[in-house]
Protein backbone atom coordinates (compact mmCIF):
# COMPACT_ATOMS: atom_id res chain seq x y z
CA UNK A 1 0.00 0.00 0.00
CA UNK A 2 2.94 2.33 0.96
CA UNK A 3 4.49 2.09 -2.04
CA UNK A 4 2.88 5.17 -4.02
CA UNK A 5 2.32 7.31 -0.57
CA UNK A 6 3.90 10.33 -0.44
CA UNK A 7 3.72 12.72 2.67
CA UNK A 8 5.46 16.15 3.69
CA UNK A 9 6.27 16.60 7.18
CA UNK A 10 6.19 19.94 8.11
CA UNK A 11 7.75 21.09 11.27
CA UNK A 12 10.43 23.63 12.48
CA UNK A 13 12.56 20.57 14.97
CA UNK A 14 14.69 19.18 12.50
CA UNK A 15 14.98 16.34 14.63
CA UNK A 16 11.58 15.77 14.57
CA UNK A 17 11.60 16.01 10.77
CA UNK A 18 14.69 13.53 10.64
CA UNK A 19 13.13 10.85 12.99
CA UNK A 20 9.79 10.88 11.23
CA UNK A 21 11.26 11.17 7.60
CA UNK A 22 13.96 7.92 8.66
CA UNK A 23 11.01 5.80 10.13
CA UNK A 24 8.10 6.84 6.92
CA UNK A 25 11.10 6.17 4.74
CA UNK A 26 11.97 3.15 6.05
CA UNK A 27 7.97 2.01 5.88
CA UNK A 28 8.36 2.59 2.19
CA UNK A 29 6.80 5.74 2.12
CA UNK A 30 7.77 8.70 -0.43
CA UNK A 31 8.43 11.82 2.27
CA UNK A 32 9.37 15.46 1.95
CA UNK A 33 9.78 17.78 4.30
CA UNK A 34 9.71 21.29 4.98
CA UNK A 35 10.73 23.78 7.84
CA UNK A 36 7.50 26.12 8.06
CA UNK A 37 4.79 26.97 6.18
CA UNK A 38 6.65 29.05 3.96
CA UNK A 39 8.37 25.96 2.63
CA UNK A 40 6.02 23.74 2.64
CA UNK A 41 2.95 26.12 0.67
CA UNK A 42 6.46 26.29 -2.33
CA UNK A 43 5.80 22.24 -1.76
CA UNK A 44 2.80 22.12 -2.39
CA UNK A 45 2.49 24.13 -5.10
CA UNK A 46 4.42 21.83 -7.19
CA UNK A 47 3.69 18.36 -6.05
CA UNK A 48 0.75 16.42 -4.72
CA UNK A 49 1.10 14.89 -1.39
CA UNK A 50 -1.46 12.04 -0.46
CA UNK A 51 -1.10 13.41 3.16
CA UNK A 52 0.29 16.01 5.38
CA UNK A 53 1.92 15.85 8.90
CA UNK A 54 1.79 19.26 10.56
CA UNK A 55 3.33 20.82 13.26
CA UNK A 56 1.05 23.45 15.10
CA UNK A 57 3.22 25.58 17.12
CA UNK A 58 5.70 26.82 14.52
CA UNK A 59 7.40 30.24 13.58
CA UNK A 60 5.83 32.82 11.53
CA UNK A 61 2.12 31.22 10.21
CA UNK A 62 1.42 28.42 12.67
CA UNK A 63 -0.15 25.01 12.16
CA UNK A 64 -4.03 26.20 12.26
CA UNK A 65 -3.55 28.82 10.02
CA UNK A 66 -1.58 26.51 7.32
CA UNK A 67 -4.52 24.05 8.01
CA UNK A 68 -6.67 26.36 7.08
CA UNK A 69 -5.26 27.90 4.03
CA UNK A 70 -4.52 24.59 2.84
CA UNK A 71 -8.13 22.71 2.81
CA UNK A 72 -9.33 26.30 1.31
CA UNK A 73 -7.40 24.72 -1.81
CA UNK A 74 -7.03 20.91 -1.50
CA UNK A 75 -8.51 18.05 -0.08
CA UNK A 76 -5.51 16.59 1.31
CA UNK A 77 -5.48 14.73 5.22
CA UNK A 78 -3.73 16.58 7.29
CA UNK A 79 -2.54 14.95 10.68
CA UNK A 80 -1.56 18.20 13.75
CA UNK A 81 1.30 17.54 15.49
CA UNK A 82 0.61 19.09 18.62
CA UNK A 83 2.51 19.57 22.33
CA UNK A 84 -0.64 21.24 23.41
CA UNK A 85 -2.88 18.70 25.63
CA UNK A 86 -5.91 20.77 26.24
CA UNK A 87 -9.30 19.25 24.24
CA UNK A 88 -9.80 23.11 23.21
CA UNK A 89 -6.59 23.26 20.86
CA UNK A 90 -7.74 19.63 19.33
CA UNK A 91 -10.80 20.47 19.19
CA UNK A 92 -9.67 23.71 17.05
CA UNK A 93 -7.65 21.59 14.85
CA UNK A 94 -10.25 19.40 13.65
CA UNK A 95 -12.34 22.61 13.24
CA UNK A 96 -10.40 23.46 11.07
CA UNK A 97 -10.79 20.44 8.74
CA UNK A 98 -7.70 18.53 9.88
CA UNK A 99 -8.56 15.07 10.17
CA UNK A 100 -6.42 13.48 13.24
CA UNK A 101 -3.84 14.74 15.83
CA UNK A 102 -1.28 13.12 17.85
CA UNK A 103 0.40 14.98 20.80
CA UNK A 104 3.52 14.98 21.37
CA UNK A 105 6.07 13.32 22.70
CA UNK A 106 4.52 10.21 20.22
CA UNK A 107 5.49 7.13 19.04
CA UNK A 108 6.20 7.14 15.62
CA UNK A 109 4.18 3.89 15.46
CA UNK A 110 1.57 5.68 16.50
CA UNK A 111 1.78 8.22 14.05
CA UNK A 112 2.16 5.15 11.32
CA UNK A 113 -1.49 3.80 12.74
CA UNK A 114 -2.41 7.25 12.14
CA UNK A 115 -1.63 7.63 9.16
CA UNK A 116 -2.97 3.67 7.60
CA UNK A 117 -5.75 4.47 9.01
CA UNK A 118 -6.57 7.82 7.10
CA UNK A 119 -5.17 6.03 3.98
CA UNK A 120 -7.37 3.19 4.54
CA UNK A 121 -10.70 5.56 4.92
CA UNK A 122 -9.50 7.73 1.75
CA UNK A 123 -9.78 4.63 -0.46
CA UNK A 124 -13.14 2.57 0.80
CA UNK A 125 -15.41 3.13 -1.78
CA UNK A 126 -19.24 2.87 -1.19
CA UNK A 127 -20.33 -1.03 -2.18
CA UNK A 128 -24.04 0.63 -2.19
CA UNK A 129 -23.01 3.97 -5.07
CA UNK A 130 -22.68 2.97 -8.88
CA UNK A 131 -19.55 3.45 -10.41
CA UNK A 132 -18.24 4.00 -13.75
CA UNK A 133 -15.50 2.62 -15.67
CA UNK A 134 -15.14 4.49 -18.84
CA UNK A 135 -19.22 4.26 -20.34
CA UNK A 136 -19.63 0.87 -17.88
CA UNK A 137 -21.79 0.98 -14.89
CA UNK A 138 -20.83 -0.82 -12.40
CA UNK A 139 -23.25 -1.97 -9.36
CA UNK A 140 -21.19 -3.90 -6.79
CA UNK A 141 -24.05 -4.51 -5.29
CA UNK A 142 -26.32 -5.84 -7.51
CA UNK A 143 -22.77 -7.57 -9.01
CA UNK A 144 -23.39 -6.34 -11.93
CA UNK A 145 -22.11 -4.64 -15.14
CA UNK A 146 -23.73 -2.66 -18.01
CA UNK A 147 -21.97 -1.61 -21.31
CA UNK A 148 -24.44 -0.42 -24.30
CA UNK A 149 -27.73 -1.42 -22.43
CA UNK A 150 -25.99 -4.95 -21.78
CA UNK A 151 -25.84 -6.31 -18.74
CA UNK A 152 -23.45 -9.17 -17.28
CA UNK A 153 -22.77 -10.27 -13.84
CA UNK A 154 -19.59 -10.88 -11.81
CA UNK A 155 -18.89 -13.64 -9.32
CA UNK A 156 -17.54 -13.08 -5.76
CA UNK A 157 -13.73 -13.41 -7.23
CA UNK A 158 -14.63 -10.70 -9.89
CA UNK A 159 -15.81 -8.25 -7.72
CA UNK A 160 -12.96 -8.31 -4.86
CA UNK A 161 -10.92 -7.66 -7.52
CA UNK A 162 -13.03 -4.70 -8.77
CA UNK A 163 -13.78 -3.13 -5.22
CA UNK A 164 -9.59 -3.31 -4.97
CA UNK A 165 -9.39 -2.03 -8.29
CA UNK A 166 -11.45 0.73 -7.83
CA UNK A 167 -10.24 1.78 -4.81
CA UNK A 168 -6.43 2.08 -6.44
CA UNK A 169 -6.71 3.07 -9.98
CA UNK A 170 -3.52 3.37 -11.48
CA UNK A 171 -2.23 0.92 -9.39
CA UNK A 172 -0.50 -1.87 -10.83
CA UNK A 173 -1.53 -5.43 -9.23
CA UNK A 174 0.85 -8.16 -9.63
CA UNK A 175 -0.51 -11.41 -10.76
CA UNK A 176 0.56 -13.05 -7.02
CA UNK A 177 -1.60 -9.88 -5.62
CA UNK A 178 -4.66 -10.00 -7.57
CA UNK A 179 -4.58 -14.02 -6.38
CA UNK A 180 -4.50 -13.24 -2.60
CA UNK A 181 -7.26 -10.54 -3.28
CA UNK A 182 -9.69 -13.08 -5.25
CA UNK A 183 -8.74 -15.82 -3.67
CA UNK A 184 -7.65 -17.72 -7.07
CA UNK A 185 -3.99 -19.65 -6.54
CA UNK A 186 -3.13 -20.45 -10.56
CA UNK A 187 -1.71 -17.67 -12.75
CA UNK A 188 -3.41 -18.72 -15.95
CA UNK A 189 -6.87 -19.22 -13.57
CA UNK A 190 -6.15 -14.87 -12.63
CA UNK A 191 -5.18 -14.41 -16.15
CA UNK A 192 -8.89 -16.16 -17.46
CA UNK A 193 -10.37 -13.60 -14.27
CA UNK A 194 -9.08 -10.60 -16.07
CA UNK A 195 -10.10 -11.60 -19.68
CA UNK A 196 -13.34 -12.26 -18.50
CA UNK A 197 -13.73 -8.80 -16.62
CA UNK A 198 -12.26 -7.27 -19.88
CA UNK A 199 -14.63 -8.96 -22.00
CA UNK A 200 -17.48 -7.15 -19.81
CA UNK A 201 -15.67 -3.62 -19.22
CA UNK A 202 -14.30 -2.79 -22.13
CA UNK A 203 -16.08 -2.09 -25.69
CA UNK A 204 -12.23 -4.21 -27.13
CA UNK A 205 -11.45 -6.27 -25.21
CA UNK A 206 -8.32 -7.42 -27.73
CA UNK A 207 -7.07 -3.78 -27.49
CA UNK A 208 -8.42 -3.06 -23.60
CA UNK A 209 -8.69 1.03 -22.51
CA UNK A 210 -9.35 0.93 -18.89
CA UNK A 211 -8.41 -2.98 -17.88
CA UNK A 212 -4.86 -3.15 -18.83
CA UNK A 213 -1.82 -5.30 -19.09
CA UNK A 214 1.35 -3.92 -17.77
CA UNK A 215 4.60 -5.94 -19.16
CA UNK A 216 5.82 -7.79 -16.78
CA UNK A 217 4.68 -6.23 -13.56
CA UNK A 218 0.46 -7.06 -14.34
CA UNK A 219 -2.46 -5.52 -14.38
CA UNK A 220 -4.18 -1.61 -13.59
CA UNK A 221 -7.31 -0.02 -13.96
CA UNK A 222 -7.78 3.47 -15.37
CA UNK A 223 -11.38 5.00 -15.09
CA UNK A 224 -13.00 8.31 -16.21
């Protein structure tokens, strides 16, 4: 899951910023840091982090007002770093719009829970909303799928893969992923899978869009 994560720390303790960048990194996370909110807004304006840990008591703009500014403009988690205990200043911070805290001193396997956690959340989709994959509709909960007013279901195997799928597009699955996520041992039995779904996403299946074969790493789903 870590693989494609990227956070910025942003905190004026270069120690902290060290520790946390070390561990994250080490937890095969892509991290960036920056000093104060100066730095970090020049961040931000070039990259896209997938979450941000931020310090509240800094120099110059503090941690609330970046907070702020910052879900003014994106929708990016933001996890407060605070040494403040009082339920007031938390409460403020979530106020706010940032969406967890963790006082310090911390554990940074605490912050790491923290931080799955939000990740996990940010990528449930809703079994019960239809979803589209290029011009198909998708119903997980029906199990269902409709291209040009036809309409084909999927079997349980089919639509773990899907609800994965959907959740992460852009990610490429191995073939020995996509097998522990349906449930299906045999390569050629996850290659048949994914032929199958193609055969009901995609208007070519022989020359797929969305449902697609990456060389020698496996398979990712774009959508629209």
């Amino acid at each position: 899951m870590a693989n494609n994560i990227h956070i910025l720390i942003v905190d004026d303790d270069d120690r902290i910023r060290t520790l946390l960048k070390d561990y994250l990194s080490s937890k095969n996370y892509i991290v960036s840091s920056a000093e104060n909110a100066v730095e970090a807004k020049k961040k931000i304006e070039y990259l896209k982090y997938d979450i941000i840990i931020l310090d509240v008591m800094m120099p110059g703009q503090d941690g609330y007002e970046l907070t702020k500014e910052i879900k003014k403009k994106l929708k990016v988690p933001i996890i407060l770093l605070t040494a403040k205990g009082e339920v007031e200043n938390r409460i403020k911070g979530l106020e706010l719009g940032a969406d967890d805290y963790v006082g310090k001193p911390f554990e940074p396997k605490e912050l790491l829970l923290r931080i799955k956690n939000i990740i996990k959340n940010k990528n449930e989709i809703d079994l019960k909303k239809i979803h589209y994959i290029g011009n198909t509709k998708v119903d997980l909960n029906k199990m269902s799928l409709e291209l040009n007013d036809k309409e084909t279901k999927i079997n349980v195997s089919e639509k773990k893969v899907l609800v994965e799928m959907l959740s992460n597009p852009g990610k490429t699955y191995s073939r020995e992923e996509i097998g522990k996520i349906s449930g299906i041992t045999q390569e050629r039995s996850i290659d048949v899978m994914v032929t199958r779904l193609r055969q009901k996403i995609e208007i070519n299946p022989r020359n797929p869009k969305y449902l697609q074969t990456i060389r020698g790493s496996g398979y990712v789903l774009w959508i629209e």
